[in-house]
N, C-alpha and C. Protein backbone atom coordinates (compact mmCIF):
# COMPACT_ATOMS: atom_id res chain seq x y z
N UNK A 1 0.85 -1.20 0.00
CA UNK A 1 0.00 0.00 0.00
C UNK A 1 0.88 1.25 0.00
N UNK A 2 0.66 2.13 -0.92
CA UNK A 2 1.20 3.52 -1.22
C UNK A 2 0.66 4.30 -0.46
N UNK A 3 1.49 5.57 -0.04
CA UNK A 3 0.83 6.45 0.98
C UNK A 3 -0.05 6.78 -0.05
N UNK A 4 -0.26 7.08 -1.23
CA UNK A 4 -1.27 7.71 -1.82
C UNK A 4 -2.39 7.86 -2.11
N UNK A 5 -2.09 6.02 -2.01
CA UNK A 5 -3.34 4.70 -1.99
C UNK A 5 -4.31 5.14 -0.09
N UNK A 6 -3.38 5.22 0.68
CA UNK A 6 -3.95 5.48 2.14
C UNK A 6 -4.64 6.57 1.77
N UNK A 7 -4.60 7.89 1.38
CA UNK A 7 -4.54 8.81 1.55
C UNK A 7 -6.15 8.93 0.74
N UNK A 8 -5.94 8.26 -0.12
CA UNK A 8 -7.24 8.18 -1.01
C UNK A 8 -8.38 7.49 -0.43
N UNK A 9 -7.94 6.24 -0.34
CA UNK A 9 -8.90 5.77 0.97
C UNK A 9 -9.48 6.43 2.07
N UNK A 10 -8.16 7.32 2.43
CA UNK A 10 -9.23 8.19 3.95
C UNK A 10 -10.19 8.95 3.50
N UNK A 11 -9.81 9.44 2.46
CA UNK A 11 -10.68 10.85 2.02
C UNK A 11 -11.86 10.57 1.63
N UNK A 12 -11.84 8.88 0.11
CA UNK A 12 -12.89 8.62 0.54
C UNK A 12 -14.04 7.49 1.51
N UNK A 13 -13.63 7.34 2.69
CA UNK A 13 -13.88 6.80 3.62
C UNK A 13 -15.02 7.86 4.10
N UNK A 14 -14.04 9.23 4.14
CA UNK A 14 -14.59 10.23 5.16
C UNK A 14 -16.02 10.86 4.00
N UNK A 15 -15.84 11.21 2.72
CA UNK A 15 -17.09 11.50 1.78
C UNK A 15 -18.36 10.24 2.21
N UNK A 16 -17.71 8.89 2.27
CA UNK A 16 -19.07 8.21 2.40
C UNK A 16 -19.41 8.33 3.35
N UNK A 17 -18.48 8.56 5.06
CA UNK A 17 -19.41 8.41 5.88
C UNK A 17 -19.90 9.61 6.34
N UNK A 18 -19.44 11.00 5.86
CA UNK A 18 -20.42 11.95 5.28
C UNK A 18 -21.75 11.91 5.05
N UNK A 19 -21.74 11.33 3.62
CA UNK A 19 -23.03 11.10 2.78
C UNK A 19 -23.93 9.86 3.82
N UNK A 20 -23.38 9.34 4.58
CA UNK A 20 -24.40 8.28 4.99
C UNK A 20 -24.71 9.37 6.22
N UNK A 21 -24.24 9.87 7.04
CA UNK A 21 -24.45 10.76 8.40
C UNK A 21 -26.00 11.37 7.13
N UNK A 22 -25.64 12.30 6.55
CA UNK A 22 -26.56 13.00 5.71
C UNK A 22 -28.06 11.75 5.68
N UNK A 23 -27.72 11.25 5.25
CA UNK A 23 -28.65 9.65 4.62
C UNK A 23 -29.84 9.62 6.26
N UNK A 24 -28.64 9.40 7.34
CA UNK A 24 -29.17 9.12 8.32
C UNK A 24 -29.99 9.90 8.93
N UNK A 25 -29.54 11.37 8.66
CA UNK A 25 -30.03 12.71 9.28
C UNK A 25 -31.54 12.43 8.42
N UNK A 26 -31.64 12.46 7.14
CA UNK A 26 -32.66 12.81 6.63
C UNK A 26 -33.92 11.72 7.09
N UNK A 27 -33.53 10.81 7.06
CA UNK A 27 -34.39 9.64 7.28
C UNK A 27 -34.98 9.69 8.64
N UNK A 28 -34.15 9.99 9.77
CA UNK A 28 -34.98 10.48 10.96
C UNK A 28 -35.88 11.69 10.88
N UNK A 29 -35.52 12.43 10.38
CA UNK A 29 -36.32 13.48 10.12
C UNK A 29 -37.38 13.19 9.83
N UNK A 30 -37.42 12.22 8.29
CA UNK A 30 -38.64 12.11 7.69
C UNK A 30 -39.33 11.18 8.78
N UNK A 31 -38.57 10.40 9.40
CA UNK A 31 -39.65 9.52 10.06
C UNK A 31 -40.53 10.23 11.36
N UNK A 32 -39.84 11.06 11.89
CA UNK A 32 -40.18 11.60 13.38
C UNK A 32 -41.57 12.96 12.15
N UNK A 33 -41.56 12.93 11.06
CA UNK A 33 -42.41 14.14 10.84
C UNK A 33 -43.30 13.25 10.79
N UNK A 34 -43.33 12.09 10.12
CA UNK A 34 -44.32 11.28 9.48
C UNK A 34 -45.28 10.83 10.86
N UNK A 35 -44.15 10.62 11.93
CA UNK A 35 -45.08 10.40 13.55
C UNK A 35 -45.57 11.41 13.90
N UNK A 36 -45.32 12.45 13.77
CA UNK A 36 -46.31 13.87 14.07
C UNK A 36 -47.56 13.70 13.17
N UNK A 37 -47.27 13.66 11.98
CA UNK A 37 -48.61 13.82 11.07
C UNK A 37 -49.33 12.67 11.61
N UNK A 38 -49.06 11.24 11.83
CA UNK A 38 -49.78 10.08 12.33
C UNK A 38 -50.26 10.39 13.50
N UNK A 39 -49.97 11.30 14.31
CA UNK A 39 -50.53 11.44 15.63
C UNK A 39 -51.17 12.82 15.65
């Protein structure tokens, strides 16, 4: 493994678990609105 190869990996390691935090954020959201409107 090349530092370059590491380096690429972290970065995108850190974009996906980004995009999934995002993923996660939204999905609670939608669910906790969807329990307001149900109640």
């Amino acid at each position: 493994m090349s530092v370059e190869n590491k380096i690429k990996i972290k970065s995108w390691a850190r974009r996906a678990g980004a995009v999934l935090l995002t993923v996660l954020a939204n999905m609670t959201a939608s669910s906790t609105s969807m329990r307001v409107r149900l109640t």
